[in-house]
N, C-alpha and C. Protein backbone atom coordinates (compact mmCIF):
# COMPACT_ATOMS: atom_id res chain seq x y z
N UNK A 1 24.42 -104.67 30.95
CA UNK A 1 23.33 -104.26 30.08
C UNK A 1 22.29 -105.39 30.07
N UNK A 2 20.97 -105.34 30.00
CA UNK A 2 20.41 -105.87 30.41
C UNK A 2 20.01 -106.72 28.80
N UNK A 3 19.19 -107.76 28.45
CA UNK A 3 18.81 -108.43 27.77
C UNK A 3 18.20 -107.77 26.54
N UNK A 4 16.90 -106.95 27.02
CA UNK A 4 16.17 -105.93 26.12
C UNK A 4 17.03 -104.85 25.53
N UNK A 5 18.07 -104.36 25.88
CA UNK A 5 18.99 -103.37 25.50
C UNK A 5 19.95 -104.06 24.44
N UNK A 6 20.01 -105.51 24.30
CA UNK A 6 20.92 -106.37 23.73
C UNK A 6 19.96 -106.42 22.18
N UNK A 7 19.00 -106.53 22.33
CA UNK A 7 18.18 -107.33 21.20
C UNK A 7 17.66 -106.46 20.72
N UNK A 8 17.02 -105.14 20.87
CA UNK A 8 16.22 -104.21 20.48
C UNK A 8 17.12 -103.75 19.06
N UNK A 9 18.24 -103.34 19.09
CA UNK A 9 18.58 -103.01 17.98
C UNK A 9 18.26 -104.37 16.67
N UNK A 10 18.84 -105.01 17.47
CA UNK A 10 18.44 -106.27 16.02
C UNK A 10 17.11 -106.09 15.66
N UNK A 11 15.85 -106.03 16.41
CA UNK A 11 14.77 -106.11 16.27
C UNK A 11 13.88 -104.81 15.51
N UNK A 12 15.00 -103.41 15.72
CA UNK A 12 14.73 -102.54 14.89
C UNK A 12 15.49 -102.63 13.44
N UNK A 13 16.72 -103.66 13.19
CA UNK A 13 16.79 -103.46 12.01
C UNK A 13 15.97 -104.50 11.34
N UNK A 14 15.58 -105.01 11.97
CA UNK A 14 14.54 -106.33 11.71
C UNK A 14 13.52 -105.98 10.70
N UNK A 15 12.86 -105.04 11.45
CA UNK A 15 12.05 -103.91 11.06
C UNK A 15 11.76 -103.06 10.15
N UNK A 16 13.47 -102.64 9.84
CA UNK A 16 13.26 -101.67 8.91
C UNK A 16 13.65 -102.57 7.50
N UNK A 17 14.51 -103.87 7.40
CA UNK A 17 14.49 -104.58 6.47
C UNK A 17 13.24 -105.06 5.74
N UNK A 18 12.44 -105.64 6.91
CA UNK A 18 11.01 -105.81 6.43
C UNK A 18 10.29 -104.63 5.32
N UNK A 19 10.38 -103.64 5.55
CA UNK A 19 9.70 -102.42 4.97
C UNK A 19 10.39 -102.35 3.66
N UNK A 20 12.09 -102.50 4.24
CA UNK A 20 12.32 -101.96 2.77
C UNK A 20 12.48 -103.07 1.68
N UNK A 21 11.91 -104.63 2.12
CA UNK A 21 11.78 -105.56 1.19
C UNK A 21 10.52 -105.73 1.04
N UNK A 22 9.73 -105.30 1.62
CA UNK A 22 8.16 -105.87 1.37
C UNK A 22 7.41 -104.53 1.01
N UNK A 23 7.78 -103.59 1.47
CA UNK A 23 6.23 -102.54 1.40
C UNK A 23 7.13 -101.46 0.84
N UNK A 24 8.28 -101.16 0.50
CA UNK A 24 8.81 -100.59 -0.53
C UNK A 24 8.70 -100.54 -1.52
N UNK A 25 8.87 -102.00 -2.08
CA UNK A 25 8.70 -101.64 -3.67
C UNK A 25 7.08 -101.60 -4.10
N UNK A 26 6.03 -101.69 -3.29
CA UNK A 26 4.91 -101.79 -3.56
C UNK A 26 4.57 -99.87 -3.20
N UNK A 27 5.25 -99.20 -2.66
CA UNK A 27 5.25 -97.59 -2.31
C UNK A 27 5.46 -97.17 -3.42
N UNK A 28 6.51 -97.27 -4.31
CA UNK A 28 7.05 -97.04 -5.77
C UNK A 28 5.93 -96.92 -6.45
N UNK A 29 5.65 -98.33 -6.55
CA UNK A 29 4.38 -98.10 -7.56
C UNK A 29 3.08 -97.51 -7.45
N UNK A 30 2.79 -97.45 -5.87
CA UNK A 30 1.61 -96.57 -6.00
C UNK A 30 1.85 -94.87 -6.13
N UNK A 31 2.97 -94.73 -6.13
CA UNK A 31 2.96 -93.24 -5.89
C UNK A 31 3.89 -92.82 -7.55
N UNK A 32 4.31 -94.24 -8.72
CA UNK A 32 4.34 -93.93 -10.09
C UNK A 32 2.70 -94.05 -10.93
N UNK A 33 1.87 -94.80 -10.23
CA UNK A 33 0.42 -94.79 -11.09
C UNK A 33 -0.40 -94.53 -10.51
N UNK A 34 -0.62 -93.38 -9.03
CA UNK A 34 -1.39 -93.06 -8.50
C UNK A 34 -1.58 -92.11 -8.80
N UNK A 35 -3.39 -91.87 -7.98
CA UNK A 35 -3.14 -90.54 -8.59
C UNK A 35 -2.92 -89.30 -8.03
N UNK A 36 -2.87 -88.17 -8.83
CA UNK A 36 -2.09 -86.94 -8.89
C UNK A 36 -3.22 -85.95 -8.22
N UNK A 37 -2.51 -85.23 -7.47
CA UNK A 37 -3.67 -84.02 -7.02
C UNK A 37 -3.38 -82.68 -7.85
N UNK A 38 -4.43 -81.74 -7.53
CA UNK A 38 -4.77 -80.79 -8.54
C UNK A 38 -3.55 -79.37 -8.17
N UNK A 39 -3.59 -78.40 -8.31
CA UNK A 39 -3.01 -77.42 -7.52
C UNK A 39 -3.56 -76.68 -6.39
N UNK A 40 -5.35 -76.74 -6.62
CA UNK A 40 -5.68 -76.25 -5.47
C UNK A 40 -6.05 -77.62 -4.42
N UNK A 41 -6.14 -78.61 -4.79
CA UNK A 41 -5.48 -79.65 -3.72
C UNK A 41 -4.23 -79.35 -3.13
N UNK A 42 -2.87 -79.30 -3.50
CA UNK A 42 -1.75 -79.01 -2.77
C UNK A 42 -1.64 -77.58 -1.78
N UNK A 43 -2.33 -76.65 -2.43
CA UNK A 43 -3.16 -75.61 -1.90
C UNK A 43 -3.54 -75.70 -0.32
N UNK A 44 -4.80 -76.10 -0.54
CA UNK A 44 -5.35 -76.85 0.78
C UNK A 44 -4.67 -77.50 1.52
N UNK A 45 -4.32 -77.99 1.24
CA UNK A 45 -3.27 -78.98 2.42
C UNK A 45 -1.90 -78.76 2.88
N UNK A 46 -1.13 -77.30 2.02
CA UNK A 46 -0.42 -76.36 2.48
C UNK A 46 -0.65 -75.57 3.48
N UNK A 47 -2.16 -75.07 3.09
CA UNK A 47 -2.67 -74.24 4.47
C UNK A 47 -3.19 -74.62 5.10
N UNK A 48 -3.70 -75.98 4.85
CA UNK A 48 -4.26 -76.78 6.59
C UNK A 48 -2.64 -76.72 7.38
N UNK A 49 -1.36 -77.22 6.71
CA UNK A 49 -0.18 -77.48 7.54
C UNK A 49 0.09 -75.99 8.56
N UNK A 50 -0.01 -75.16 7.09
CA UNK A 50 0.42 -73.65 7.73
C UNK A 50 -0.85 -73.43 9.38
N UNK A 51 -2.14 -73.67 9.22
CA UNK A 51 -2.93 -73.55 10.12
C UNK A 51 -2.48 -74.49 11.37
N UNK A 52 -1.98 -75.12 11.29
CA UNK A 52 -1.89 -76.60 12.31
C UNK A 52 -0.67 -76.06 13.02
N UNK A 53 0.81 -75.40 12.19
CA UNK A 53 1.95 -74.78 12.33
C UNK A 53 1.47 -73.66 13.40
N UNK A 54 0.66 -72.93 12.69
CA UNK A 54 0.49 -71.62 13.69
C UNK A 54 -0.43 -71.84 14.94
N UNK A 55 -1.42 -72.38 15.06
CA UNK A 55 -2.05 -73.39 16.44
C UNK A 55 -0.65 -73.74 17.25
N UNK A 56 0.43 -74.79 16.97
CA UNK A 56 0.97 -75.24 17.82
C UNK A 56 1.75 -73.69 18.12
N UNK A 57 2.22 -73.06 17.42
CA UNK A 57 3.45 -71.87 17.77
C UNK A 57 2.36 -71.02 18.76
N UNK A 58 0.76 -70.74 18.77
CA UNK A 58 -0.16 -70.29 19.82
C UNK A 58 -0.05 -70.84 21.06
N UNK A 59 -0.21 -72.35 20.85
CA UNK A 59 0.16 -72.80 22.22
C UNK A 59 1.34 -72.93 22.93
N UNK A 60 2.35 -72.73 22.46
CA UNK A 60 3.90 -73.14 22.71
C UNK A 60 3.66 -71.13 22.88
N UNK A 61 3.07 -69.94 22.75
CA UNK A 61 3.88 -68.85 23.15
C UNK A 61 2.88 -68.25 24.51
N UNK A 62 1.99 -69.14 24.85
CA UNK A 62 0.70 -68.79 25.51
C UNK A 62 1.55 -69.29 27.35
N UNK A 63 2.32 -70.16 26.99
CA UNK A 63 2.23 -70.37 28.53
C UNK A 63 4.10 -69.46 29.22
């Protein structure tokens, strides 16, 4: 096994420690005193997903 195949895992948990000691607990708090969207905000951005959903299922039945 070669060198890069040896270290990469360390370097991904490297990674994900970082996040979940540094930019974790700062996620918490923006998303306990941030702010809140409306219902027709969640709305919108349900049916942009649903629109984006049905585009890809167009292209994925087209070929």
């Amino acid at each position: 096994m070669d060198s890069f195949g040896t270290i990469a895992p360390f370097l991904m948990a490297g990674v994900l420690a970082f996040f979940v000691i540094k930019i974790l607990p700062n996620a918490i708090q923006m998303i306990k005193h941030g702010p809140k969207g409306s219902s027709a905000e969640w709305l919108n951005g349900l049916l942009l997903l649903a629109a984006v959903g049905a585009f890809v299922f167009f292209l994925m039945s087209i070929t």
